[in-house]
PDB file of N, CA and C in Angstrom:
ATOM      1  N   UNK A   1     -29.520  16.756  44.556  1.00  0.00           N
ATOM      2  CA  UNK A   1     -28.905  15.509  44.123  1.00  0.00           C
ATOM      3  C   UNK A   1     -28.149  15.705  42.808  1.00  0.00           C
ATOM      4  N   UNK A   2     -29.157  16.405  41.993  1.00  0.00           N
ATOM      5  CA  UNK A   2     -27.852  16.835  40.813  1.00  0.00           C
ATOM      6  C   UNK A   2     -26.875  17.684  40.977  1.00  0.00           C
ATOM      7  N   UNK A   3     -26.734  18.471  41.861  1.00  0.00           N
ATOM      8  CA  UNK A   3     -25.114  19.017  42.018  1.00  0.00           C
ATOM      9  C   UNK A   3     -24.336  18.270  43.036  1.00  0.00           C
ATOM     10  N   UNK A   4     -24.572  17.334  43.224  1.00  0.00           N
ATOM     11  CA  UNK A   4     -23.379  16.383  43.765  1.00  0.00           C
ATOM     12  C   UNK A   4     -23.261  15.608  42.567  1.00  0.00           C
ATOM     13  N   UNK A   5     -24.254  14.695  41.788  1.00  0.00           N
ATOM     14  CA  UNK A   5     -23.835  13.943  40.631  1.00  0.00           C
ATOM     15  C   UNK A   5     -22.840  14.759  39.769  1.00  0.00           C
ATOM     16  N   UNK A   6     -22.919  16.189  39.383  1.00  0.00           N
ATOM     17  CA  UNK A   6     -21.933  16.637  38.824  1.00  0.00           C
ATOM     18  C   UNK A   6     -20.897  17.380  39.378  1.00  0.00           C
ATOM     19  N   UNK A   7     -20.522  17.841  40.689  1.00  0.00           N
ATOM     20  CA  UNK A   7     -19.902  17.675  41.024  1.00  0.00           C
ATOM     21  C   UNK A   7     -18.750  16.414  41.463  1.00  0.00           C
ATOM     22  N   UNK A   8     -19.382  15.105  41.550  1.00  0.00           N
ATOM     23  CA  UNK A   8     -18.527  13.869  41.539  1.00  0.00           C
ATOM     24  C   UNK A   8     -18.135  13.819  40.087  1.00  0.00           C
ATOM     25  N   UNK A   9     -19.150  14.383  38.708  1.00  0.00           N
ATOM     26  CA  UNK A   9     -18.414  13.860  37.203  1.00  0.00           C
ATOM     27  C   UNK A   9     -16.824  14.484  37.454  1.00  0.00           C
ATOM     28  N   UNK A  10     -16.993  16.230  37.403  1.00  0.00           N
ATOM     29  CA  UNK A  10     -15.771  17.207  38.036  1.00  0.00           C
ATOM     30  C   UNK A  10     -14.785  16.346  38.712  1.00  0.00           C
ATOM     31  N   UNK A  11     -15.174  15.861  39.845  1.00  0.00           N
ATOM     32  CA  UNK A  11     -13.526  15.439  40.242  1.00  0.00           C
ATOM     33  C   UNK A  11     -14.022  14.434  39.241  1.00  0.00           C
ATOM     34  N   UNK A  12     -14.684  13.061  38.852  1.00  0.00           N
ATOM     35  CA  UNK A  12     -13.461  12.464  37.873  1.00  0.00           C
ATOM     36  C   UNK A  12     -13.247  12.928  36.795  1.00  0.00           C
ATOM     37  N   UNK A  13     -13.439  13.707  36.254  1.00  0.00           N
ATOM     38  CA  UNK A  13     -12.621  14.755  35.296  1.00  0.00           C
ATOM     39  C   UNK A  13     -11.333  14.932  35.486  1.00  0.00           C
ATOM     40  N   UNK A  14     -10.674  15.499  36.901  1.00  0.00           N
ATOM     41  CA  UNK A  14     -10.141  16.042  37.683  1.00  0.00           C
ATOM     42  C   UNK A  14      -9.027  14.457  37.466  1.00  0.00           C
ATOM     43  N   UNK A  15      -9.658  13.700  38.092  1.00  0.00           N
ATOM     44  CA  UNK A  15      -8.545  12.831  38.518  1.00  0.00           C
ATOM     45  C   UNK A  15      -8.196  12.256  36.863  1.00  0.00           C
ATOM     46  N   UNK A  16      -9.270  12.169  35.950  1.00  0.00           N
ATOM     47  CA  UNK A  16      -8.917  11.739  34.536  1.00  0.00           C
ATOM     48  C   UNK A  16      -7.798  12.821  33.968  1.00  0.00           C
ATOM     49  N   UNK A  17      -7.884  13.780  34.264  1.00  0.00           N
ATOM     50  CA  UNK A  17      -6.870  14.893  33.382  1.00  0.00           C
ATOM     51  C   UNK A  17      -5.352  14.750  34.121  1.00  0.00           C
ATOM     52  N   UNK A  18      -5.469  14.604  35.388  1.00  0.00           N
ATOM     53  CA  UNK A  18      -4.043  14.304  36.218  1.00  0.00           C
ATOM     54  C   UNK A  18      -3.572  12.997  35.384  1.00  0.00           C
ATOM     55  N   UNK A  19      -4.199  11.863  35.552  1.00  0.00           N
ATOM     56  CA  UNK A  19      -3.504  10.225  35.078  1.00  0.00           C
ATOM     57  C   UNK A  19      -3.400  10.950  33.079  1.00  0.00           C
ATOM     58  N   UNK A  20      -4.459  11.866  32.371  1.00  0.00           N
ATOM     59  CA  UNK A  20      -3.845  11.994  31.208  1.00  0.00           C
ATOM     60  C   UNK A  20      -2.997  13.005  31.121  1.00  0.00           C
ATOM     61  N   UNK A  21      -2.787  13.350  31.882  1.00  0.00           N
ATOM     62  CA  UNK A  21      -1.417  14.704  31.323  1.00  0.00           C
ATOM     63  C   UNK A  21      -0.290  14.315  32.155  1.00  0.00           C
ATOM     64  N   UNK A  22      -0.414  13.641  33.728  1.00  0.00           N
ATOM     65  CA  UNK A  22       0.505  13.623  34.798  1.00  0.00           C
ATOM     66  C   UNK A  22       1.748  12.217  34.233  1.00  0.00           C
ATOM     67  N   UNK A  23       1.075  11.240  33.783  1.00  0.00           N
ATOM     68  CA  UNK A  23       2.141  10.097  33.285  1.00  0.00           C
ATOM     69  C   UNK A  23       2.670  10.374  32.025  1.00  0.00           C
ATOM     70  N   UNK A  24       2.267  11.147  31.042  1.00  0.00           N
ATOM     71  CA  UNK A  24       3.186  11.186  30.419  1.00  0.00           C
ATOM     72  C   UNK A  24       4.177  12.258  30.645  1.00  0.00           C
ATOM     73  N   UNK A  25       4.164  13.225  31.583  1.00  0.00           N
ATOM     74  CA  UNK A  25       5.044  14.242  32.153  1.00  0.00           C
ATOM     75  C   UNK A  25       6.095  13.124  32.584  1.00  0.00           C
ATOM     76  N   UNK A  26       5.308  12.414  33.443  1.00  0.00           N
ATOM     77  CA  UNK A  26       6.532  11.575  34.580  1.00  0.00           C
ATOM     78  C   UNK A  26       7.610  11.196  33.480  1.00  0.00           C
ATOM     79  N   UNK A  27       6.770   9.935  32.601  1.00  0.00           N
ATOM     80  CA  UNK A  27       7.743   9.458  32.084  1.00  0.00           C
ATOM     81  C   UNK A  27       8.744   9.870  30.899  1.00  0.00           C
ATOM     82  N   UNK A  28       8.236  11.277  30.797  1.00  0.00           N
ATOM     83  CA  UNK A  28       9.342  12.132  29.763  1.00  0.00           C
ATOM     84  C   UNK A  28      10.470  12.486  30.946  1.00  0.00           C
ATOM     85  N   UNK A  29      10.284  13.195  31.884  1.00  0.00           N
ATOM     86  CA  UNK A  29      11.538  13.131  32.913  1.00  0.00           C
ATOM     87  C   UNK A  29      12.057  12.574  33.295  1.00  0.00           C
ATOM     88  N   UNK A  30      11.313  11.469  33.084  1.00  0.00           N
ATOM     89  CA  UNK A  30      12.628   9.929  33.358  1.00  0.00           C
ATOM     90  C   UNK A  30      13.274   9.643  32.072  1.00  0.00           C
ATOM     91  N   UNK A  31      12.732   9.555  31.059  1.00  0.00           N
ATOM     92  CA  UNK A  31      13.779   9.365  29.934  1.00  0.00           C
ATOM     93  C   UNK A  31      14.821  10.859  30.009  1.00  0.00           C
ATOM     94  N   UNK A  32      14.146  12.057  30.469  1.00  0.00           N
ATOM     95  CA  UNK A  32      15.460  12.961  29.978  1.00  0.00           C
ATOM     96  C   UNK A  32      16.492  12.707  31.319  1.00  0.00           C
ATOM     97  N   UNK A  33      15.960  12.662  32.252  1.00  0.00           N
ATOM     98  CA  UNK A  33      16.863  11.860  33.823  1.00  0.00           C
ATOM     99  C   UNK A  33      17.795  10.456  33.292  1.00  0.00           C
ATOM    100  N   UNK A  34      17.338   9.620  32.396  1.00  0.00           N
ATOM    101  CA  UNK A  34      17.835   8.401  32.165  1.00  0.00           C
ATOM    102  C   UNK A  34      18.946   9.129  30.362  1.00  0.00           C
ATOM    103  N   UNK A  35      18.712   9.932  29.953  1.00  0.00           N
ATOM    104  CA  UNK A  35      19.686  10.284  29.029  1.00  0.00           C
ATOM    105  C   UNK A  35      19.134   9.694  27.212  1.00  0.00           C
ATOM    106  N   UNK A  36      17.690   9.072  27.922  1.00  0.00           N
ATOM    107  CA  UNK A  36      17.120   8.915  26.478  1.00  0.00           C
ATOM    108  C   UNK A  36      16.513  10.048  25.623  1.00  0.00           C
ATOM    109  N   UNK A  37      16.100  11.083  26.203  1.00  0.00           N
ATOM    110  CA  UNK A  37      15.519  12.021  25.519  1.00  0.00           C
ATOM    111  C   UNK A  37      16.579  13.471  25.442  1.00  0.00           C
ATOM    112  N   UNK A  38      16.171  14.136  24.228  1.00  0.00           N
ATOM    113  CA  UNK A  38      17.546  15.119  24.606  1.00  0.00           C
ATOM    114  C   UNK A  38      16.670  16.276  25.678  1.00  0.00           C
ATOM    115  N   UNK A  39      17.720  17.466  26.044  1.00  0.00           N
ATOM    116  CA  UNK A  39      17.200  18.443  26.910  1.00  0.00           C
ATOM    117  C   UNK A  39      15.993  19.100  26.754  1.00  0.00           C
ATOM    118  N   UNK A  40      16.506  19.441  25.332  1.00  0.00           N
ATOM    119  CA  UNK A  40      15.314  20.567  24.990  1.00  0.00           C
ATOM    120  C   UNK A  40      13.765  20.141  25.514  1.00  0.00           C
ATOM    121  N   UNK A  41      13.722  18.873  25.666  1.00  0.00           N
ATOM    122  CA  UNK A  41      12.245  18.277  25.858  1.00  0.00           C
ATOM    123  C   UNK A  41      11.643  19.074  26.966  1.00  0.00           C
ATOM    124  N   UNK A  42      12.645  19.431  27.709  1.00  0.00           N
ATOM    125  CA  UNK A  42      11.591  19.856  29.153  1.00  0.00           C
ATOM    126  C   UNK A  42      11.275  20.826  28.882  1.00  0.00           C
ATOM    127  N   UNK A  43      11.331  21.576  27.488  1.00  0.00           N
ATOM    128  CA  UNK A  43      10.006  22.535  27.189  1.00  0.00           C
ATOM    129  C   UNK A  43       8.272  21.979  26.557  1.00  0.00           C
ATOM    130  N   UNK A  44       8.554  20.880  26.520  1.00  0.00           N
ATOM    131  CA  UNK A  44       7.087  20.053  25.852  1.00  0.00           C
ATOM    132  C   UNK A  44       6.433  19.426  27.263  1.00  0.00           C
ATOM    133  N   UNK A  45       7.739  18.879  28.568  1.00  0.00           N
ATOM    134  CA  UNK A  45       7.333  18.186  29.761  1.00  0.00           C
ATOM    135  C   UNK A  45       6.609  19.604  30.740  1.00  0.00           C
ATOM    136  N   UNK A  46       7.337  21.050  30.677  1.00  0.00           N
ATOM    137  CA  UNK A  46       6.569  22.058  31.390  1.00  0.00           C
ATOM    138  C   UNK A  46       5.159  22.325  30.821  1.00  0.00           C
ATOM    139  N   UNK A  47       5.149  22.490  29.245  1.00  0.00           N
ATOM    140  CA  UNK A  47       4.140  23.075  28.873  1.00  0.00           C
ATOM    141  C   UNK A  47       2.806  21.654  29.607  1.00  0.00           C
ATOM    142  N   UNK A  48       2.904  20.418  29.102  1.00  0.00           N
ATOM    143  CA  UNK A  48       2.018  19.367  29.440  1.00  0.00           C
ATOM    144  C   UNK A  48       1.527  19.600  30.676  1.00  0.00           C
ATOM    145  N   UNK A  49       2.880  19.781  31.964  1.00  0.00           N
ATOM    146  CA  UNK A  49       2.354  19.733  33.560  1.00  0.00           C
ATOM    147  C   UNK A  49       1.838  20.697  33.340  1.00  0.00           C
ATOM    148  N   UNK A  50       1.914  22.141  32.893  1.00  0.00           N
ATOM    149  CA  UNK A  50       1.381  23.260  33.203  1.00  0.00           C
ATOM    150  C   UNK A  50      -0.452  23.218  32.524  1.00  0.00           C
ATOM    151  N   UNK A  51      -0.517  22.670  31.472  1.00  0.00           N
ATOM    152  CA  UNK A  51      -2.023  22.954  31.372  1.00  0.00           C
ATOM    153  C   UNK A  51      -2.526  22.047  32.016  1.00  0.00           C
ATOM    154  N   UNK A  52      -2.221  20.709  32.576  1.00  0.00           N
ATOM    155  CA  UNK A  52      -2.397  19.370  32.734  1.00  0.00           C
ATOM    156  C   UNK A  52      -2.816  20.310  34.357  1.00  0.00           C
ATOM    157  N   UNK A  53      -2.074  20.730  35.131  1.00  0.00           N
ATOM    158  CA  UNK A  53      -2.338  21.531  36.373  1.00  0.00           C
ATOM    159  C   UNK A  53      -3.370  22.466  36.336  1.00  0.00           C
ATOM    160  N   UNK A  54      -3.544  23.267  35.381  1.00  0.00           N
ATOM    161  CA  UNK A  54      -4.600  24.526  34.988  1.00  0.00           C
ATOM    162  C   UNK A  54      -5.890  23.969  34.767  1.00  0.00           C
ATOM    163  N   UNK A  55      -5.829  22.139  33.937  1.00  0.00           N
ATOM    164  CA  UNK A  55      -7.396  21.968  34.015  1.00  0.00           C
ATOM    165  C   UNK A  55      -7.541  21.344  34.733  1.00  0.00           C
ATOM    166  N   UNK A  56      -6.567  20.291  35.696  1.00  0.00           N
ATOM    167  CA  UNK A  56      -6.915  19.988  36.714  1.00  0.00           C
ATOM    168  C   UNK A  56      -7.672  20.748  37.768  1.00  0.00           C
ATOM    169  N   UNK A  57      -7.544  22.057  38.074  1.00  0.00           N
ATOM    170  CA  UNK A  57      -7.788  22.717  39.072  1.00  0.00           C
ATOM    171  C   UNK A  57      -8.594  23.398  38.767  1.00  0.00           C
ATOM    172  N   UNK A  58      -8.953  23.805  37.454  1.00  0.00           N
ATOM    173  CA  UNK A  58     -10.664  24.047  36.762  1.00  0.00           C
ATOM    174  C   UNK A  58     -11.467  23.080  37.433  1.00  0.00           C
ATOM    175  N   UNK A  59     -11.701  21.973  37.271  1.00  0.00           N
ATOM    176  CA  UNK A  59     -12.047  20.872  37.157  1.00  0.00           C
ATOM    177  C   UNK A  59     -12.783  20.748  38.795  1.00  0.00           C
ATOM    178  N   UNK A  60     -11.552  20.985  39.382  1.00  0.00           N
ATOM    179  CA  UNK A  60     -11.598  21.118  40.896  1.00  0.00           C
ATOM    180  C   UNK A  60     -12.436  21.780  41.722  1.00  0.00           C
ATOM    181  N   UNK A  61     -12.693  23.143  40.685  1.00  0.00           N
ATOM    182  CA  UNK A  61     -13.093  24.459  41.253  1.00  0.00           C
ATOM    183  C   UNK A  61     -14.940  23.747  40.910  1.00  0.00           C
ATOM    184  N   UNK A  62     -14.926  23.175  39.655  1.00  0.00           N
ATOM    185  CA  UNK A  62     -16.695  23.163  39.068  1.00  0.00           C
ATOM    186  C   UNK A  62     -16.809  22.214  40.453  1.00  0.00           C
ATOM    187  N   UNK A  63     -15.989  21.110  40.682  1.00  0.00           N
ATOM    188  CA  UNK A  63     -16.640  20.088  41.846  1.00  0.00           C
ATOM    189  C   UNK A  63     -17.107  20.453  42.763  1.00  0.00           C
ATOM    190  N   UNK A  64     -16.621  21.043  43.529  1.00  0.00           N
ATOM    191  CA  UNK A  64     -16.642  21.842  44.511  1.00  0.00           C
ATOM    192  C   UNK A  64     -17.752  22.798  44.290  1.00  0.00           C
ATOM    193  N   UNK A  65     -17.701  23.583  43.357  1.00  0.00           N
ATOM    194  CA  UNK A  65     -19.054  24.523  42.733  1.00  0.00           C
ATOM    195  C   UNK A  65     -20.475  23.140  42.623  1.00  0.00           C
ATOM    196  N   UNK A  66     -19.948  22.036  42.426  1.00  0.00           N
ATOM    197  CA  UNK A  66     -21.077  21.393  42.024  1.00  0.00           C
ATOM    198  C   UNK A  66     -21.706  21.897  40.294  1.00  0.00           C
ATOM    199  N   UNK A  67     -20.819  21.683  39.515  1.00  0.00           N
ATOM    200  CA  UNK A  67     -20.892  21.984  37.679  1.00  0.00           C
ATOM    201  C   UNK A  67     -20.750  20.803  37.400  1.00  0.00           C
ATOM    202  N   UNK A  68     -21.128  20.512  36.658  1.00  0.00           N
ATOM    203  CA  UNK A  68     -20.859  19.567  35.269  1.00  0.00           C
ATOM    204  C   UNK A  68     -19.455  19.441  34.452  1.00  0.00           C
ATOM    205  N   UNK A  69     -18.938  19.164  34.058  1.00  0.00           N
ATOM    206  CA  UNK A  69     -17.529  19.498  33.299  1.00  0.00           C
ATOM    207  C   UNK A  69     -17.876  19.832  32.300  1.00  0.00           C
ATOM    208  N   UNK A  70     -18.906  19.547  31.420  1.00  0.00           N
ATOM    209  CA  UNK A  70     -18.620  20.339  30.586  1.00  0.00           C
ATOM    210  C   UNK A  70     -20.052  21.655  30.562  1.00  0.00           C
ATOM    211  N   UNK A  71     -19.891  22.160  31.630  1.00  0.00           N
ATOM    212  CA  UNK A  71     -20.870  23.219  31.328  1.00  0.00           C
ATOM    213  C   UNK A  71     -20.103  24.648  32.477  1.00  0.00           C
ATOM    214  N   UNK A  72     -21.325  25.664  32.388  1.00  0.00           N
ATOM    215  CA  UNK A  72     -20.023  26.298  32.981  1.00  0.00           C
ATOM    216  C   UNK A  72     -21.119  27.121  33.859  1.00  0.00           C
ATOM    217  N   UNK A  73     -22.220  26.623  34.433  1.00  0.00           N
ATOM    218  CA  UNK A  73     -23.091  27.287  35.194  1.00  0.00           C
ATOM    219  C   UNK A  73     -23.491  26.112  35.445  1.00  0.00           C
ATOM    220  N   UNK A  74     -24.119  25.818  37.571  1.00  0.00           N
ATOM    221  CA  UNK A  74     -24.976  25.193  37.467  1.00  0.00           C
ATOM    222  C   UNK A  74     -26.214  24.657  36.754  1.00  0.00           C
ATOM    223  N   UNK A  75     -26.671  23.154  36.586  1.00  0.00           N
ATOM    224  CA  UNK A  75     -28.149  22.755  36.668  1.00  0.00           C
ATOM    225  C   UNK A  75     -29.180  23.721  37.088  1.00  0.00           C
ATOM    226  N   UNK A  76     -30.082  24.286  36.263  1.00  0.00           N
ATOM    227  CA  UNK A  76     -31.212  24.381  37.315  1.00  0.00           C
ATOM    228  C   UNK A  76     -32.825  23.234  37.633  1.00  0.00           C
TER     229      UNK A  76
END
């Protein structure tokens, strides 16, 4: 029972790190798409998706493992 309870914390970890890293990606590409932001930005919008993707899929991996988020070995 405790490695499903932490495996369910994991994904919402998972889905918390997508809604915090994934909307503000979006809406920097829409301002540089809409001409409010200058170019250079889409080096701050890659770096965000890119770790924003890397701990998403950490995150993914403990659920699935059934981890805790913040630990890095099962419960015993």
């Amino acid at each position: 029972m405790r490695r499903i309870w932490d495996g369910f914390l994991s994904l919402i970890a998972a889905i918390a790190t997508v809604a915090i890293c994934g909307v503000p990606a979006w809406f920097t590409y829409k301002a540089i798409d809409a001409g409010l932001a200058p170019v250079w930005v889409w080096a701050a919008v890659a770096a965000l998706a890119g770790v924003g993707v890397i701990m998403t899929l950490a995150f993914l991996r403990k659920a699935a493992s059934g981890v805790s988020p913040s630990r890095e070995r099962p419960r015993r």
